[in-house]
C-alpha atoms as a PDB file:
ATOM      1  CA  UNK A   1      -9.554 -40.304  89.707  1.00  0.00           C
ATOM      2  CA  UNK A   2     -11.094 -38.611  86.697  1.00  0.00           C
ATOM      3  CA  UNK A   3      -9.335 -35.847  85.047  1.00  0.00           C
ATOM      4  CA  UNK A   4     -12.828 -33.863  85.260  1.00  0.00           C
ATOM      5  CA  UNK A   5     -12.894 -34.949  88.883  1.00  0.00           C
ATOM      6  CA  UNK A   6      -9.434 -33.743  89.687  1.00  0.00           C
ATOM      7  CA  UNK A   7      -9.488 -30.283  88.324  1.00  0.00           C
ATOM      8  CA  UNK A   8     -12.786 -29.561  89.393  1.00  0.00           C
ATOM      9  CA  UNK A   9     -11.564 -30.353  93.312  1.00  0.00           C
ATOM     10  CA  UNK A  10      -8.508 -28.460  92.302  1.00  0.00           C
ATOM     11  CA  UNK A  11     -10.695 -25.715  91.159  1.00  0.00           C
ATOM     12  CA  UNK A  12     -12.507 -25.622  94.888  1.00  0.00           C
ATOM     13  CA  UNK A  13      -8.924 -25.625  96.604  1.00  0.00           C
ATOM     14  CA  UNK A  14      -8.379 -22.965  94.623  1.00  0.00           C
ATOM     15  CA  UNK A  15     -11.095 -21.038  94.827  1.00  0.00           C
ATOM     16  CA  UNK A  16     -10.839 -21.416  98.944  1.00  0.00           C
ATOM     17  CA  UNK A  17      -6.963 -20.711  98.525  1.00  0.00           C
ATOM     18  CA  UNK A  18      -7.870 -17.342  97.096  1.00  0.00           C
ATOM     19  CA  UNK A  19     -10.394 -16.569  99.664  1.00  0.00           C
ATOM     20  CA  UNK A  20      -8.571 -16.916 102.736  1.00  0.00           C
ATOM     21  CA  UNK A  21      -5.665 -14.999 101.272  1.00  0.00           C
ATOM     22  CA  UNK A  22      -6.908 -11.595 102.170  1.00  0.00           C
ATOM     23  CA  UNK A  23      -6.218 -12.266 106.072  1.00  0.00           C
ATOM     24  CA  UNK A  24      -2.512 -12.987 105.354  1.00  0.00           C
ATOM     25  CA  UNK A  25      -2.239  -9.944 102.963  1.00  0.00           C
ATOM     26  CA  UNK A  26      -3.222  -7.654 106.219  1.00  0.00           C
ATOM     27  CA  UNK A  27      -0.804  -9.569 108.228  1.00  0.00           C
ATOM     28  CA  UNK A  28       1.933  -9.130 105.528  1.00  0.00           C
ATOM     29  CA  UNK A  29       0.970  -5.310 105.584  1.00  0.00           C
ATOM     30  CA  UNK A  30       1.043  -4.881 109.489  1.00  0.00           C
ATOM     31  CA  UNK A  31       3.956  -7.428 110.105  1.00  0.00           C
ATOM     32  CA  UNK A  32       6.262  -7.684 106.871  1.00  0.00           C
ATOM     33  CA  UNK A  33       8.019  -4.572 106.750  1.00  0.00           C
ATOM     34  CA  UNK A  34      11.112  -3.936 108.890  1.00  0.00           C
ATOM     35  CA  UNK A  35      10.078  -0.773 110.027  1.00  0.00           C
ATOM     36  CA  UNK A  36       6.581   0.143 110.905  1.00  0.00           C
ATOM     37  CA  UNK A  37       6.905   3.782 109.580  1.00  0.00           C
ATOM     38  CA  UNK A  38       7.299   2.366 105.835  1.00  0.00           C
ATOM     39  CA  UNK A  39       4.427   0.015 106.565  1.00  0.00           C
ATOM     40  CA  UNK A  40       2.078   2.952 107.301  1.00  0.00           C
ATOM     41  CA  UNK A  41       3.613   4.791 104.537  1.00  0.00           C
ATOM     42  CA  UNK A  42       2.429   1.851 102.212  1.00  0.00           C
ATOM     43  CA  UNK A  43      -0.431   2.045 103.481  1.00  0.00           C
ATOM     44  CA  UNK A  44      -0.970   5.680 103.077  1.00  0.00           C
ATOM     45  CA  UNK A  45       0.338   5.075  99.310  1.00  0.00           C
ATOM     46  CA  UNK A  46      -2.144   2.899  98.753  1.00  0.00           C
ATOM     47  CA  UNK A  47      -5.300   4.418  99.590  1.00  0.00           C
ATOM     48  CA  UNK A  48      -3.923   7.600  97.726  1.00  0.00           C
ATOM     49  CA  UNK A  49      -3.995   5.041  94.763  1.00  0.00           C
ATOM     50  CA  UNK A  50      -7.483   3.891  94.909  1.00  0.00           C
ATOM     51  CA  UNK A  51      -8.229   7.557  95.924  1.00  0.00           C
ATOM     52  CA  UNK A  52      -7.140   8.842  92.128  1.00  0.00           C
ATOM     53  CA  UNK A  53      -9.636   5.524  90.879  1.00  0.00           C
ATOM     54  CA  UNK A  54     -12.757   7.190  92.664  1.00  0.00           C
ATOM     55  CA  UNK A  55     -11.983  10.479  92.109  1.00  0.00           C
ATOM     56  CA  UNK A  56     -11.873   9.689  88.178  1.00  0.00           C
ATOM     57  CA  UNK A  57     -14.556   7.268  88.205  1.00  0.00           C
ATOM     58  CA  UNK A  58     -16.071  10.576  89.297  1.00  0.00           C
ATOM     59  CA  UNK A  59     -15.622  12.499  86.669  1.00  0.00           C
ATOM     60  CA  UNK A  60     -16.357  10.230  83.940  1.00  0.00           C
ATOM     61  CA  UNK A  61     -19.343   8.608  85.257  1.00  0.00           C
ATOM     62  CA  UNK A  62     -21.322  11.038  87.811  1.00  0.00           C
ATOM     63  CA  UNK A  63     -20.768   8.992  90.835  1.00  0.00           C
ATOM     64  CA  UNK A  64     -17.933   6.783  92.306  1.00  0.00           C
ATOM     65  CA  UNK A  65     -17.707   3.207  93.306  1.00  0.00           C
ATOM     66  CA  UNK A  66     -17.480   1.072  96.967  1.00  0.00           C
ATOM     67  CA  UNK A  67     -13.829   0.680  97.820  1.00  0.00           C
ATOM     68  CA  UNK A  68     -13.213  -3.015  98.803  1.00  0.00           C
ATOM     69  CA  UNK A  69     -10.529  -5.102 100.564  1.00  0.00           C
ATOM     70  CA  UNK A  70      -9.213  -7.663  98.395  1.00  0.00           C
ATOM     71  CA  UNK A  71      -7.287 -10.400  98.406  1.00  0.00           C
ATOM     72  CA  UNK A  72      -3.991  -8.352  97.495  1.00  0.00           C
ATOM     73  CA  UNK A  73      -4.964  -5.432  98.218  1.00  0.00           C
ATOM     74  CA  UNK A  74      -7.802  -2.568  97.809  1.00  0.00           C
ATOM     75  CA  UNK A  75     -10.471  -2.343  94.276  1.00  0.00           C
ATOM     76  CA  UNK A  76     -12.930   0.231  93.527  1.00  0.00           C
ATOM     77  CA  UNK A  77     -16.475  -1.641  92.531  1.00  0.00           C
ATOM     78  CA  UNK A  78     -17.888  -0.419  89.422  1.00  0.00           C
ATOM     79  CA  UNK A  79     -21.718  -1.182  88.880  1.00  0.00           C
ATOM     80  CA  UNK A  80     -21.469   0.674  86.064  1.00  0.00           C
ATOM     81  CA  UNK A  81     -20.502  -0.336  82.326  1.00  0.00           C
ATOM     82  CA  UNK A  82     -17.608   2.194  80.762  1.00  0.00           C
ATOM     83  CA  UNK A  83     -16.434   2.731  77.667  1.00  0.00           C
ATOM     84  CA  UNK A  84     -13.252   1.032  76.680  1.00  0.00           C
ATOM     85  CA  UNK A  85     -11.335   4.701  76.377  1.00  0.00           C
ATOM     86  CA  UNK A  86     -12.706   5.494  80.247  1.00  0.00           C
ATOM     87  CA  UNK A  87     -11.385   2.225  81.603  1.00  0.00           C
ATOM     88  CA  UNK A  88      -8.449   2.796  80.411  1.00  0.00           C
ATOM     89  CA  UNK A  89      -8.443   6.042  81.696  1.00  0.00           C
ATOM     90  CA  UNK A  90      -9.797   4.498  85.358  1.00  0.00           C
ATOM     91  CA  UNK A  91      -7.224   1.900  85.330  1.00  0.00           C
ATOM     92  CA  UNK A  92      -4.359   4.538  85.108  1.00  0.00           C
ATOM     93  CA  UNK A  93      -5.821   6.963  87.343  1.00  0.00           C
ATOM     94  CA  UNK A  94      -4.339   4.961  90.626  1.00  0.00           C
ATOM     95  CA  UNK A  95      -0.650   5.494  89.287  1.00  0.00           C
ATOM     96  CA  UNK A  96      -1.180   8.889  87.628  1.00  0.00           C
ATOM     97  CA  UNK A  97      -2.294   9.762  91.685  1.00  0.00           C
ATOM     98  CA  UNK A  98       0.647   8.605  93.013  1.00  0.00           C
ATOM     99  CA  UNK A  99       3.264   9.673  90.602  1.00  0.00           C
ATOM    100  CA  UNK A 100       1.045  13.197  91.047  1.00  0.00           C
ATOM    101  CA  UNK A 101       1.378  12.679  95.057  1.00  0.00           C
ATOM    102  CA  UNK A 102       5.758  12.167  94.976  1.00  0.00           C
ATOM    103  CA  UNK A 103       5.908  15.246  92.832  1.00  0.00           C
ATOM    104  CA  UNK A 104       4.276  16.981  95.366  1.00  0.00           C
ATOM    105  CA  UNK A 105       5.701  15.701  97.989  1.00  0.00           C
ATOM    106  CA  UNK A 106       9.225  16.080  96.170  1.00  0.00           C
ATOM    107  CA  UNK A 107       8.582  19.959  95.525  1.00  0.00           C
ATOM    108  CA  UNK A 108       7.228  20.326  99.369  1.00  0.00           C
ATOM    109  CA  UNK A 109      10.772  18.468 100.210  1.00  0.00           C
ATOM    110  CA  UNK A 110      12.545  21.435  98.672  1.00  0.00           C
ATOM    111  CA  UNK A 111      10.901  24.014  99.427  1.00  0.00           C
ATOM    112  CA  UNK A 112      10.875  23.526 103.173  1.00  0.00           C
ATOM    113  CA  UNK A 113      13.768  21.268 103.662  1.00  0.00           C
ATOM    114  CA  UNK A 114      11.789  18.500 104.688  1.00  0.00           C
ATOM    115  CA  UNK A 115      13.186  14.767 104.392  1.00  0.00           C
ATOM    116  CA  UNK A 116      10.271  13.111 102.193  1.00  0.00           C
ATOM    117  CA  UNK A 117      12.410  10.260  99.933  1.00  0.00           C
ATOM    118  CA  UNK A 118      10.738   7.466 101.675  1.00  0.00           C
ATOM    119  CA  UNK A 119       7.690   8.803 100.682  1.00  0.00           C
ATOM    120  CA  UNK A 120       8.521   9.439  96.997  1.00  0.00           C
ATOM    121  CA  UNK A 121       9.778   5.850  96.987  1.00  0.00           C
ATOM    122  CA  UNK A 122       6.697   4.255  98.142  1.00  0.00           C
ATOM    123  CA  UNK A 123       4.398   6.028  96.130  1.00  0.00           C
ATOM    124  CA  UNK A 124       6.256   5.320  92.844  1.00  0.00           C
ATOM    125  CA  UNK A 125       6.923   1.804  93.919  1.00  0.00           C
ATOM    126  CA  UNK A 126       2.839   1.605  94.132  1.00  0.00           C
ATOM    127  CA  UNK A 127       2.403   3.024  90.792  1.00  0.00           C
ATOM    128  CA  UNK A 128       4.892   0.740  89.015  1.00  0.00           C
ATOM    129  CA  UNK A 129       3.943  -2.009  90.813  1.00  0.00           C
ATOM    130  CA  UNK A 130      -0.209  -1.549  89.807  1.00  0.00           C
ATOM    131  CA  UNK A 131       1.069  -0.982  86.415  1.00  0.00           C
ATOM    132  CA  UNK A 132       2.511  -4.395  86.050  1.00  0.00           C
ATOM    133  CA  UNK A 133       0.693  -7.055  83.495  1.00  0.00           C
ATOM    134  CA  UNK A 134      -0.272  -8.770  86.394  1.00  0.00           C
ATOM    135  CA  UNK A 135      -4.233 -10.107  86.910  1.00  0.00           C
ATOM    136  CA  UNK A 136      -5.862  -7.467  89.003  1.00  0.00           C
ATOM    137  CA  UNK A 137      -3.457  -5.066  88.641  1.00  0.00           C
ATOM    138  CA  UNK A 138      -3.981  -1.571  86.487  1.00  0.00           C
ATOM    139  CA  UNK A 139      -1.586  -2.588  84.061  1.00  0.00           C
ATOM    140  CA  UNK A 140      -3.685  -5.667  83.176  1.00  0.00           C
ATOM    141  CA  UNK A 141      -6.531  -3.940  83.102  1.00  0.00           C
ATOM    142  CA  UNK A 142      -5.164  -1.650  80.390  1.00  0.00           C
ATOM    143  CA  UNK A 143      -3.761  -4.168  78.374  1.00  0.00           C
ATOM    144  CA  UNK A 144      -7.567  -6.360  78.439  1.00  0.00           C
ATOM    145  CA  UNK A 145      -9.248  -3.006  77.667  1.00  0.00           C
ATOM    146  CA  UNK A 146      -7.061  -2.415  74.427  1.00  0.00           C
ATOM    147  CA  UNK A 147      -7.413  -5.909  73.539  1.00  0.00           C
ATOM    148  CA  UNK A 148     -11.183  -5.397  73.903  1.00  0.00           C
ATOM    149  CA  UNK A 149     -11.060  -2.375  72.270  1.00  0.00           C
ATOM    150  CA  UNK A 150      -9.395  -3.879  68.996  1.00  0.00           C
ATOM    151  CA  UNK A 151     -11.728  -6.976  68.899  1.00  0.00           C
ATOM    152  CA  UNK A 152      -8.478  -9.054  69.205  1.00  0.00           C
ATOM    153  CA  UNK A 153      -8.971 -12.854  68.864  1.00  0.00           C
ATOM    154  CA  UNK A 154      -9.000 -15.297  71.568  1.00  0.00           C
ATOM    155  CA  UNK A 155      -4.955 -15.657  71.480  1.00  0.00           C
ATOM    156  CA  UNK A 156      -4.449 -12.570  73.006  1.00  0.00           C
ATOM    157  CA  UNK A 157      -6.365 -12.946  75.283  1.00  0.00           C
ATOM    158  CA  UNK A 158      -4.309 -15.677  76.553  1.00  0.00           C
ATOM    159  CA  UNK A 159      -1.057 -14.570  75.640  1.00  0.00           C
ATOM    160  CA  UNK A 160      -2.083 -11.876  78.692  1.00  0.00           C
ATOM    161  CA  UNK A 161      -3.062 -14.629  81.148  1.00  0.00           C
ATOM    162  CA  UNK A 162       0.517 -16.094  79.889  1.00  0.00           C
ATOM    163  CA  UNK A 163       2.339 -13.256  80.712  1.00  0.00           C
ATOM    164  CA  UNK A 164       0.430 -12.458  84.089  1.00  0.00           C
ATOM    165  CA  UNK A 165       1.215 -16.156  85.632  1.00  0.00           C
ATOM    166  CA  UNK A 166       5.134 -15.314  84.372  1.00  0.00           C
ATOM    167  CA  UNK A 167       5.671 -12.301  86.037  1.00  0.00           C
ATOM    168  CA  UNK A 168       4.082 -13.237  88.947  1.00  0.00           C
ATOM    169  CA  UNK A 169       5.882 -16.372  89.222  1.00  0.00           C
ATOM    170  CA  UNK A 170       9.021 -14.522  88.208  1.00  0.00           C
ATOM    171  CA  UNK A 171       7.966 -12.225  91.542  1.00  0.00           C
ATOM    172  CA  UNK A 172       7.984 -14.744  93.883  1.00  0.00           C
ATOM    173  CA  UNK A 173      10.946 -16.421  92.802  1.00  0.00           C
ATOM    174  CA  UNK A 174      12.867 -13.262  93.156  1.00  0.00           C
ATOM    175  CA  UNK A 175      11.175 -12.606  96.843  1.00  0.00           C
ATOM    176  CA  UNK A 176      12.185 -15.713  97.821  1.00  0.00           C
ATOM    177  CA  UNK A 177      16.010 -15.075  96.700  1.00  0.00           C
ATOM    178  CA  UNK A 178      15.297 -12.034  98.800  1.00  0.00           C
ATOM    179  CA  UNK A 179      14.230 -13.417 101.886  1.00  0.00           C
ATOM    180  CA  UNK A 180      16.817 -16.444 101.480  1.00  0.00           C
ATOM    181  CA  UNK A 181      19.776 -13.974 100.896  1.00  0.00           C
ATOM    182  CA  UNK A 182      18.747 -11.001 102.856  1.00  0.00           C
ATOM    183  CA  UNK A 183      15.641 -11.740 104.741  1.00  0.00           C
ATOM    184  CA  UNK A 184      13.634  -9.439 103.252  1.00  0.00           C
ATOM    185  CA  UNK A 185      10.778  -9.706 101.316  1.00  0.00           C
ATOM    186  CA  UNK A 186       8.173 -11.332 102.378  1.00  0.00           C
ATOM    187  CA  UNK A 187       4.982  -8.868 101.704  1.00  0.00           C
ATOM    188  CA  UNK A 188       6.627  -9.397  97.948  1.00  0.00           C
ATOM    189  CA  UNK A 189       6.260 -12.838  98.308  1.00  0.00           C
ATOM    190  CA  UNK A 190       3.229 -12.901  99.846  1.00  0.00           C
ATOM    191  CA  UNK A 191       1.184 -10.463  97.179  1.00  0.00           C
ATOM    192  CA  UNK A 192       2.561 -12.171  93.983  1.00  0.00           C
ATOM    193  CA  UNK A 193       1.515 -15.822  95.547  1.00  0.00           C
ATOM    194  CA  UNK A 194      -1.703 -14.668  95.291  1.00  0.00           C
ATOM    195  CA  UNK A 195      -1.777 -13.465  92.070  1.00  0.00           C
ATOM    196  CA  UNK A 196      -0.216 -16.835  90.998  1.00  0.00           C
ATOM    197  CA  UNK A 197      -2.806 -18.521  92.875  1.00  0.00           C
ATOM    198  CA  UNK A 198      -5.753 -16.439  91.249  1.00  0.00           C
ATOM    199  CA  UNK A 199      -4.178 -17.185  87.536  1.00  0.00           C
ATOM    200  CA  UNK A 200      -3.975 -21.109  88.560  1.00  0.00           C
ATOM    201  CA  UNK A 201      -7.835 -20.409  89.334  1.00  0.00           C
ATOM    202  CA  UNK A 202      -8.658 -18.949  85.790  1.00  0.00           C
ATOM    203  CA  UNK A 203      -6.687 -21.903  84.313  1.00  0.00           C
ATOM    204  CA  UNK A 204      -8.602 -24.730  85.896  1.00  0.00           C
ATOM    205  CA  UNK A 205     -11.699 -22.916  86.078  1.00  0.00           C
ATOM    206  CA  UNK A 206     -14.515 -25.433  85.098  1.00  0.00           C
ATOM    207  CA  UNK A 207     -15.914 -22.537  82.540  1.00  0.00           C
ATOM    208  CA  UNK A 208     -12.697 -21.445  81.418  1.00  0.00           C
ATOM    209  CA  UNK A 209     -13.412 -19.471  77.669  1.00  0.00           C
ATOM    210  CA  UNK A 210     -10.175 -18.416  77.273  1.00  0.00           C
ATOM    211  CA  UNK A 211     -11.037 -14.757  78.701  1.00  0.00           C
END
């Protein structure tokens, strides 16, 4: 078989790969935590995320955009072009929300003696865990929009998608230490496939520039 031939099928098997994920996310949500409370929690977490996205997207641009399920999670759709200073601020609204949301909660915690560290937890662990270099993620997003901003050449650009496909692959190695040694983490494995899987797309995409 042809090289051309070969990627371009593995290009389809991709592209199918990444959109039958989403179902198994969901399932990973509903089914991979021990404990149903954190699961809702997470859940919670997250739409408070994609809450502080349309609330800024908002303010910066008149009007706010569809929130979508995606493969790995929720995205706000933007039909509208920003400025490379407002996506930056959009892309950091999500974790400014929920580090905003465990302060809260923190200062509710003691002033009425309530027990709210599970909630803290999640909602940082959302926050750090959109902010990582990772395609899709916040953190990637800021990183492209600075690189855009600075007219950087092509190798950065790259260097990114380098980085992304490391620490994802570094995050599903480590989930499935996890699950081998203590049996947990299998949403972890399970979100960070697919964001493997998605930069294995961009590299054998047929009309791959680089971007």
């Amino acid at each position: 078989m042809h090289i051309n031939e070969f990627l371009s099928k593995f290009k389809g098997f991709l592209c199918f790969l990444e959109g039958t994920t989403a179902i198994f996310f969901w399932v990973l949500i509903i089914y991979g935590f021990g404990s149903p409370f954190v699961a809702g929690l997470t859940l919670i977490s997250v739409l408070i995320h994609e809450c502080g996205h349309e609330c800024c997207l908002l303010l910066i641009n008149g009007r706010g955009g569809r929130i979508l399920g995606h493969a790995n999670g929720f995205r706000i759709k933007n039909e509208d072009t920003l400025s490379y200073s407002k996506e930056i601020w959009l892309y950091a609204s999500g974790a400014v929300a929920n580090f905003a949301t465990a302060l809260l909660a923190l200062l509710l915690g003691i002033t009425f003696e309530i027990h709210v560290n599970t909630f803290i937890i999640v909602n940082v662990i959302t926050a750090i865990s959109n902010l990582l270099p990772v395609r899709n993620y916040d953190g990637y997003g800021i990183i492209r929009s600075l690189i855009d901003r600075c007219c950087a050449p092509l190798w950065a650009y790259r260097t990114l998608d380098t980085i992304s496909l490391a620490v994802s692959s570094f995050a599903v190695t480590l989930s499935l230490y996890l699950m081998w040694s203590f049996g947990e983490g299998y949403w972890i494995y399970g979100v960070f496939l697919i964001s493997v899987i998605s930069e294995l797309d961009n590299l054998f995409g047929k009309q791959k520039t680089g971007f």
